[in-house]
Protein backbone atom coordinates (compact mmCIF):
# COMPACT_ATOMS: atom_id res chain seq x y z
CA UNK A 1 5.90 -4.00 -7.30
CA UNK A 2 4.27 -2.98 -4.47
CA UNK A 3 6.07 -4.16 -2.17
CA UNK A 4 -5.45 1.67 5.03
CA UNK A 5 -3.17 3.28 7.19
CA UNK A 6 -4.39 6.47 7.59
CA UNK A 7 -1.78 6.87 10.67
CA UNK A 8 18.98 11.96 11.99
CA UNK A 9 20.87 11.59 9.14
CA UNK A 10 21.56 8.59 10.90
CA UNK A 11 21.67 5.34 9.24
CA UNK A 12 18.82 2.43 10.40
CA UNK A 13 21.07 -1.02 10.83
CA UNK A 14 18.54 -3.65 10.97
CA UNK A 15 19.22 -6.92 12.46
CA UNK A 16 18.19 -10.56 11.42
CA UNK A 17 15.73 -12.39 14.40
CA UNK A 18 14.73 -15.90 13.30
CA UNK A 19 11.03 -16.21 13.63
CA UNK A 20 9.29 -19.70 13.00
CA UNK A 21 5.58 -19.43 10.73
CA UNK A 22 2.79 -20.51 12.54
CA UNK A 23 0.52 -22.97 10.00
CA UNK A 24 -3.09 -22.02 10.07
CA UNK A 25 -5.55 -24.35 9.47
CA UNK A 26 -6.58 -24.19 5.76
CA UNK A 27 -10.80 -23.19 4.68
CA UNK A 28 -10.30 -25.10 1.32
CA UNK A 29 -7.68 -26.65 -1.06
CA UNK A 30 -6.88 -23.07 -2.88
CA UNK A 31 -5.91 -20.92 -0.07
CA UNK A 32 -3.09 -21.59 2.22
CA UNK A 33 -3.59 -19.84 5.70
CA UNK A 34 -0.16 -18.91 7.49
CA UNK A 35 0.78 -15.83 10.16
CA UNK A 36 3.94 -13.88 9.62
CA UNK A 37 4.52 -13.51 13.64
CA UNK A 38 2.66 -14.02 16.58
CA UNK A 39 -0.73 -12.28 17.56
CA UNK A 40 0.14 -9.21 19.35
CA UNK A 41 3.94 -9.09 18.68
CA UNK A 42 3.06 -5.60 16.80
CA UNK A 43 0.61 -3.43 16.77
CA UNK A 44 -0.55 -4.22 13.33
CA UNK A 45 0.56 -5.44 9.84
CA UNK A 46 0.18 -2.42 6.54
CA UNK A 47 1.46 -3.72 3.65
CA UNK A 48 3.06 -6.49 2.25
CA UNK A 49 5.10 -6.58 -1.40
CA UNK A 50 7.18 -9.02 -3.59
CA UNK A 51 10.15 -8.65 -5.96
CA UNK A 52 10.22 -12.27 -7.36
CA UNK A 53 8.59 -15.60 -6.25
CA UNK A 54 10.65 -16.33 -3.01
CA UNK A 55 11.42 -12.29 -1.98
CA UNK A 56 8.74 -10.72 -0.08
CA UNK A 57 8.11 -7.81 2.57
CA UNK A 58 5.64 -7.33 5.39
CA UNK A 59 5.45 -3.62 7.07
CA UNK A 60 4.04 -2.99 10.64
CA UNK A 61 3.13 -0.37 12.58
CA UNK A 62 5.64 -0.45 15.48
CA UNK A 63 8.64 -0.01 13.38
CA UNK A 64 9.28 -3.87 12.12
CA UNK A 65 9.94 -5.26 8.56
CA UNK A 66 9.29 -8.61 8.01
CA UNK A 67 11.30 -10.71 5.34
CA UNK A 68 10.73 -13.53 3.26
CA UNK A 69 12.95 -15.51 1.17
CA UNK A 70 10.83 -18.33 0.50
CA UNK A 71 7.77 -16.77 -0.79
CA UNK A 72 6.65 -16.72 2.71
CA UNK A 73 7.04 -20.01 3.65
CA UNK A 74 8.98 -18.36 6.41
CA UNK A 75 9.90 -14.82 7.39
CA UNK A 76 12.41 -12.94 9.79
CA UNK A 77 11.99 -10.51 11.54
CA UNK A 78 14.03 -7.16 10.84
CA UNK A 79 13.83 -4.74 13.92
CA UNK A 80 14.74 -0.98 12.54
CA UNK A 81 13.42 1.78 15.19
CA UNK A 82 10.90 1.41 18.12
CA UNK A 83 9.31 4.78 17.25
CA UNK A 84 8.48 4.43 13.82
CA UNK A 85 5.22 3.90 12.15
CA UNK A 86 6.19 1.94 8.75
CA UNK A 87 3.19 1.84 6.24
CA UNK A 88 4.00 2.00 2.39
CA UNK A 89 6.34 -0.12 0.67
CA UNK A 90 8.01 0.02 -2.78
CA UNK A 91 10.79 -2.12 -4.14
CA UNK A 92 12.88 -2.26 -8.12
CA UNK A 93 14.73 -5.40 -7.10
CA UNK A 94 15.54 -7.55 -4.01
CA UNK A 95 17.89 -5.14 -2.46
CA UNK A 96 16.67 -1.41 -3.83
CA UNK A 97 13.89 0.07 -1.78
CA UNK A 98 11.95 2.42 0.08
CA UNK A 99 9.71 2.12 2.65
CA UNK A 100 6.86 5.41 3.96
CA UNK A 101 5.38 5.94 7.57
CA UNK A 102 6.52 8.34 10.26
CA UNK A 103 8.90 8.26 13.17
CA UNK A 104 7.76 9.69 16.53
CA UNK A 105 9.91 13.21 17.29
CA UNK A 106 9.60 15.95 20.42
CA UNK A 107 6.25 15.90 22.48
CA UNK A 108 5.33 12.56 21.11
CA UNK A 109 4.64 13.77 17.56
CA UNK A 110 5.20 11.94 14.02
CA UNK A 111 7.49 13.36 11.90
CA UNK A 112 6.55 12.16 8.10
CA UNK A 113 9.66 9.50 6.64
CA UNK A 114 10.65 7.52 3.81
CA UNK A 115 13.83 5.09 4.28
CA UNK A 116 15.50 3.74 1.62
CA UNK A 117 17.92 0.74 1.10
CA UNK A 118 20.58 -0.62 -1.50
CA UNK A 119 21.51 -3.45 0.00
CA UNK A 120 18.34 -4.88 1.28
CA UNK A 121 19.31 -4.53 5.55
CA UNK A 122 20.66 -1.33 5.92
CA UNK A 123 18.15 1.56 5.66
CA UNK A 124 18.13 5.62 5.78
CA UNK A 125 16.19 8.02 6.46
CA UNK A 126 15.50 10.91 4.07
CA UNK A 127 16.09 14.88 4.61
CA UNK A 128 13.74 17.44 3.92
CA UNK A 129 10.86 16.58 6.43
CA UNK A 130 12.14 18.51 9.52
CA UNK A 131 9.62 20.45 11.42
CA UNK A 132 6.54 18.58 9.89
CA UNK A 133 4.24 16.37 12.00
CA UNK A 134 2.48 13.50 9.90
CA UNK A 135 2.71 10.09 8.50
CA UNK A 136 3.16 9.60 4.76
CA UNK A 137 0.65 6.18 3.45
CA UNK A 138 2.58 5.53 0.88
CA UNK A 139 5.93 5.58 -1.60
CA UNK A 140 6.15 4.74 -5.56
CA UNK A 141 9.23 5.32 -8.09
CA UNK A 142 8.65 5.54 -11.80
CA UNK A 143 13.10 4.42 -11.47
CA UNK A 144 15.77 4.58 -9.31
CA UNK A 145 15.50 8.33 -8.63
CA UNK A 146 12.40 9.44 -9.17
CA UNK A 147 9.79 8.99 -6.81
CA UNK A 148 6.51 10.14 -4.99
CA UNK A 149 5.14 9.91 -1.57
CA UNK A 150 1.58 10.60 -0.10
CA UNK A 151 0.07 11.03 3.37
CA UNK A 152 -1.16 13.36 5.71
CA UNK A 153 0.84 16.32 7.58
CA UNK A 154 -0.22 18.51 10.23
CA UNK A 155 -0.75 22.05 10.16
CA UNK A 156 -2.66 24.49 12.70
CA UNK A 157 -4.58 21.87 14.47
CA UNK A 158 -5.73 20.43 10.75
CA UNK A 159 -4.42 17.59 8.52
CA UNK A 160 -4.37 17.39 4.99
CA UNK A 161 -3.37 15.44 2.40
CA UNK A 162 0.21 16.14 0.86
CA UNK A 163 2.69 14.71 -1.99
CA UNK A 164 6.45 14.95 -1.80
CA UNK A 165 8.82 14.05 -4.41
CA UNK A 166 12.67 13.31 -4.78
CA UNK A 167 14.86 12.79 -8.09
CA UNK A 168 17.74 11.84 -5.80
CA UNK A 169 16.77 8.11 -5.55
CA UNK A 170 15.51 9.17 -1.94
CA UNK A 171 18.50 11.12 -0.07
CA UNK A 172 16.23 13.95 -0.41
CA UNK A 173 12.28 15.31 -0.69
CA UNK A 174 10.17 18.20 -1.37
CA UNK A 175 6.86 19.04 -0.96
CA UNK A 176 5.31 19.68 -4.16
CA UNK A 177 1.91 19.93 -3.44
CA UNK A 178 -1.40 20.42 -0.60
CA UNK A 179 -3.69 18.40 -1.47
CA UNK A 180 -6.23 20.68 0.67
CA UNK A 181 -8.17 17.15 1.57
CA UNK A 182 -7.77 15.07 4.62
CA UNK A 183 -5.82 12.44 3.54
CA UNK A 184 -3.64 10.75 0.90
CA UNK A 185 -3.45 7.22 0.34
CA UNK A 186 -1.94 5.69 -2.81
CA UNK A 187 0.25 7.09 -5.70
CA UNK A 188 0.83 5.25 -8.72
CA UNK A 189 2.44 6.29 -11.89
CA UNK A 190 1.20 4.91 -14.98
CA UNK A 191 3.24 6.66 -17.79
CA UNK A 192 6.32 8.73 -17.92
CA UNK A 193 5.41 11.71 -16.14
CA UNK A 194 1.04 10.94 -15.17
CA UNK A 195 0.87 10.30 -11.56
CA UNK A 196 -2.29 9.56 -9.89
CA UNK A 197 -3.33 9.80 -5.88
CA UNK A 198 -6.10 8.77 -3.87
CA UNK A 199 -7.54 9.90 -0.60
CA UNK A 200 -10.54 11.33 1.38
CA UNK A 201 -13.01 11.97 -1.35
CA UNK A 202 -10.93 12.44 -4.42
CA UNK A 203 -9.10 11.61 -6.83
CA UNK A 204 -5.98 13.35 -7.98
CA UNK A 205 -4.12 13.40 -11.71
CA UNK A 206 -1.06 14.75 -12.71
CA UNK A 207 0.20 14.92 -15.89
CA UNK A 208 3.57 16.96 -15.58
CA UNK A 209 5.26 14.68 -13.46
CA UNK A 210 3.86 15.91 -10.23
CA UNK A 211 4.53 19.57 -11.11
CA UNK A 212 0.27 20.22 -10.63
CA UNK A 213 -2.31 18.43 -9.99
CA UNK A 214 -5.97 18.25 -10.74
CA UNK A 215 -8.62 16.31 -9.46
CA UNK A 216 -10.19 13.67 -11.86
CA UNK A 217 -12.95 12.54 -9.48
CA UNK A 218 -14.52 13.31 -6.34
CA UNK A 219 -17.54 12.10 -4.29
CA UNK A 220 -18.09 13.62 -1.05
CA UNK A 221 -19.19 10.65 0.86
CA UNK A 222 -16.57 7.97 -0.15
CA UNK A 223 -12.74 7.77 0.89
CA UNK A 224 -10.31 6.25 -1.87
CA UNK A 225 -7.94 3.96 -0.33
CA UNK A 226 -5.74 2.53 -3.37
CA UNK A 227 -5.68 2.81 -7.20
CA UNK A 228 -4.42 0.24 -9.98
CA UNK A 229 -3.99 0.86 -13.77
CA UNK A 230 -4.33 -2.67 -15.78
CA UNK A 231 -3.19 -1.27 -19.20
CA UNK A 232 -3.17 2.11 -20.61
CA UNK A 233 -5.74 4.46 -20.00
CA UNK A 234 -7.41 2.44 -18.33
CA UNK A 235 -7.75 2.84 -14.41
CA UNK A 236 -9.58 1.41 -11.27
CA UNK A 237 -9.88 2.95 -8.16
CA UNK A 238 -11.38 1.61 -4.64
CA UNK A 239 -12.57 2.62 -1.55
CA UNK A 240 -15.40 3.11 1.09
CA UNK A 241 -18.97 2.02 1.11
CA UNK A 242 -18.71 -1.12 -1.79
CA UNK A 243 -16.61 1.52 -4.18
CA UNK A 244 -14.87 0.46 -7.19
CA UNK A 245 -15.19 2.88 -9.77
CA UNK A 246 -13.23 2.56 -13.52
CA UNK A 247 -12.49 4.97 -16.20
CA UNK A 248 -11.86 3.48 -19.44
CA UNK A 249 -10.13 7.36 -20.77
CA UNK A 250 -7.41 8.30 -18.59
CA UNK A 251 -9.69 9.25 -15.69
CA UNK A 252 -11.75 11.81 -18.03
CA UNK A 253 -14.71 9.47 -17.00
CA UNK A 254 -15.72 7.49 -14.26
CA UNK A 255 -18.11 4.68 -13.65
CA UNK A 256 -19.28 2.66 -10.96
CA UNK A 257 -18.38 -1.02 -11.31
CA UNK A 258 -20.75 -3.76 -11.28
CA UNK A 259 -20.64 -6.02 -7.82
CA UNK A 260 -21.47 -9.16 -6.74
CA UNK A 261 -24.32 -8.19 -3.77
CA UNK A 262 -22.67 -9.88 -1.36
CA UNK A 263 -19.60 -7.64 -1.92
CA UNK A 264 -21.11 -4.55 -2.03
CA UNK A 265 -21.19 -3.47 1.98
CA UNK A 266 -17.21 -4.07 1.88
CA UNK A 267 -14.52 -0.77 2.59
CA UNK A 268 -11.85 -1.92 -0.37
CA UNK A 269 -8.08 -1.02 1.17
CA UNK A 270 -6.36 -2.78 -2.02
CA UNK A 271 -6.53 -3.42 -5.63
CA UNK A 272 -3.74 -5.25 -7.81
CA UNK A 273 -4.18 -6.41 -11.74
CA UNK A 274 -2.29 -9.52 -12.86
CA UNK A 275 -3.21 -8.22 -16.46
CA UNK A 276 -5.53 -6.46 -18.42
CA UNK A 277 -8.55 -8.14 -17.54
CA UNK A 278 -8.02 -9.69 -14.43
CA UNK A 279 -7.62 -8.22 -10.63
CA UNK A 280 -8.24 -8.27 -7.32
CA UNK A 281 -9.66 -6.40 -4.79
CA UNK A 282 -9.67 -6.82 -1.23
CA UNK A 283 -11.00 -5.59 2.26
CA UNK A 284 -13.59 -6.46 4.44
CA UNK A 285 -16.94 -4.96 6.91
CA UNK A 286 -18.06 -6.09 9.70
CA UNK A 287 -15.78 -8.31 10.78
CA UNK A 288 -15.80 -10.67 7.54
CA UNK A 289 -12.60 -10.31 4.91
CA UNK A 290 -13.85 -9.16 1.71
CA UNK A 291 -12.12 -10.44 -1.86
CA UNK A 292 -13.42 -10.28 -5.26
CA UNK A 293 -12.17 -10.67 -8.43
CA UNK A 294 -12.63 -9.07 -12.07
CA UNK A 295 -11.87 -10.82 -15.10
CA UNK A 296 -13.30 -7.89 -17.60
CA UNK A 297 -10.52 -5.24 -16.26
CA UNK A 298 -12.46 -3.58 -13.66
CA UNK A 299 -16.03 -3.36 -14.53
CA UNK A 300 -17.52 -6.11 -12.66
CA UNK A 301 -16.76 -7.93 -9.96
CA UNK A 302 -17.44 -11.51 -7.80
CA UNK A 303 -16.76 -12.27 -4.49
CA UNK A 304 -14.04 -14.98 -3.33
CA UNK A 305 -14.94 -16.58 -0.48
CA UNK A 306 -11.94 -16.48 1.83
CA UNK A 307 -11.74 -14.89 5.07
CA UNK A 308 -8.53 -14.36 7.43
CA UNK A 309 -8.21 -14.84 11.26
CA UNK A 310 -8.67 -10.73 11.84
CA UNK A 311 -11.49 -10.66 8.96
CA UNK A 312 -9.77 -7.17 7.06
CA UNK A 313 -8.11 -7.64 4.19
CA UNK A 314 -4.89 -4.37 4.39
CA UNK A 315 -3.26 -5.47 1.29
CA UNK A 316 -2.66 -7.84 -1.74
CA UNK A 317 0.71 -8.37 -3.55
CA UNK A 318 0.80 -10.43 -7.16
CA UNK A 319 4.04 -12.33 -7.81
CA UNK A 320 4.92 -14.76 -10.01
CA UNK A 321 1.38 -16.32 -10.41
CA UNK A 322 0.71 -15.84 -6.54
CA UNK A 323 -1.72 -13.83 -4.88
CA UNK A 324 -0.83 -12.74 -1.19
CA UNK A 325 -3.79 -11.29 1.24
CA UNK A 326 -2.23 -9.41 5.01
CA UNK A 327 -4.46 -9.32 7.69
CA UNK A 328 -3.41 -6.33 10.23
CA UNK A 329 -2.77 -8.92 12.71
CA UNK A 330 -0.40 -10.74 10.24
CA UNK A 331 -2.42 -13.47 9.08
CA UNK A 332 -1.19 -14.38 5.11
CA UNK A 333 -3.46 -16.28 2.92
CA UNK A 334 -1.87 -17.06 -0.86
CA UNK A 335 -2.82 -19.50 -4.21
CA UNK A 336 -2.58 -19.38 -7.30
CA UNK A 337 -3.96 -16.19 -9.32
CA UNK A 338 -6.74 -16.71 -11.77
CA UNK A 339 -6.00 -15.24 -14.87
């Protein structure tokens, strides 16, 4: 569930604002076209996930996590820190979660985070991320206590990518590996202990449960901003420049996926499956939201014409037959999948 960002033990007490959806007008009969909160009112939407059909989450970059519990007929707004920079989101249920970013420290530096909750409103921050400057993208859990974080951290005037773990549901991480690239994105986990990770030019494959790490792919001129795996063995990753590549072998091979040519200028920030054959991808260029869709499990696309108030697409959830596109300026455009 998951519930292109690339950037105190004391407990977070959120509290419940009322905020009223503002109704879009709609391009056609498929999509309908809503806004989680006001243009402006942050300084830009990250990711958005669902647990079940009414339960959803909306991250921003000023510290504020929106909630649904009307599959986003509405949402409320859940103020947690000014500082903090919230960006990946991963929740098991309605009330277990975790949420990545950074929270601003001394000298107006980011200090890398992930919260977590049990009941849903009351979140807290993690331990082990003292004197390092950096945001981490994003969070995934394989089950209640184990779980992986990506980003970028800071160190002698560089950034690189890096990849933290915990097997303490959260209360505490480690940094298991430098990533020696610019940037992390994504981390999914596919299988017991495979873990995969995509960033600035590569992509990254454990298969020792994030013990070591070796890359699977890398093209110098492309940036991978988020992976998806729609059965086993079988995984899609997207990025920069119109890329959707797909390996059919557990990443031993990698091929570029067919695209529909009006799709193939977009910068992909997202890809979900519903199942094996059919997913979504999403992002945009020039101003224009980009969506397509693959009904063959990854290796050829078609464009969906849809396009949000802000034109970028940051993220997709898939829920209960629903497919939800965030704008960074909180537009939400949903339907029904096609499967």
């Amino acid at each position: 569930m998951r519930a292109m960002n690339p950037s105190s033990t004391l407990m977070i007490f959120l509290f419940l604002v009322g905020i009223n959806l503002v109704v879009l007008a709609q391009t056609n009969s498929d999509w309908k076209l809503s806004r989680i909160a006001e243009p402006n009112s942050t300084s830009g939407f990250n990711r958005i996930a669902f647990t079940d059909m009414s339960t959803g989450w909306a991250t921003s970059g000023d510290g504020v996590l929106f909630l649904t519990l009307d599959g986003g007929a509405s949402w409320r707004k859940l103020s947690i820190l000014p500082d903090t920079n919230l960006v990946g989101t991963f929740f098991i249920d309605r009330r277990t979660g975790w949420i990545s970013g950074g929270m601003k420290v001394a000298k107006a530096k980011i200090q890398p985070q992930v919260w977590r909750t049990t009941d849903g409103r009351n979140w807290l921050p993690g331990s082990g991320f003292d004197g390092m400057f950096g945001t981490l993208n994003d969070v995934f859990f394989a089950d209640s206590n184990r779980g992986w974080a990506v980003g970028a951290i800071e160190s002698n005037g560089q950034s690189h990518g890096a990849i933290f773990c915990t097997n303490d549901g959260g209360s505490s991480w480690k940094m298991t590996f430098d990533a020696k690239v610019g940037f992390l994105n994504r981390v999914l986990v596919t299988e017991t202990n495979t873990i995969w990770t995509v960033g600035e030019r590569e992509i990254l494959k454990s298969t020792d449960g994030g013990k070591s790490w070796k890359s699977s792919h890398r093209e110098d001129n492309v940036d991978f901003f988020a992976i998806a795996s729609p059965k086993a063995g079988s995984i899609v990753a997207v990025g920069s420049e119109g890329t959707i590549l797909f390996s059919e072998n557990s990443g031993d091979s990698w091929h570029s996926a067919t695209l529909d040519p009006a799709a193939r200028d977009n910068w992909y920030s997202a890809v979900e499956f519903v199942n094996e054959t059919t997913g979504y991808a999403a992002g945009g260029f020039g101003g224009s939201s980009g969506l397509v869709v693959t009904r063959d499990g990854g290796k050829s696309w078609s464009r969906i014409d849809i396009n949000l108030s802000d034109g970028f697409i940051q993220d997709i959830a898939l829920k209960a037959g629903k497919i939800f596109l965030l704008g960074p300026d909180g537009s939400v455009a949903s339907a029904r999948t096609q499967n």
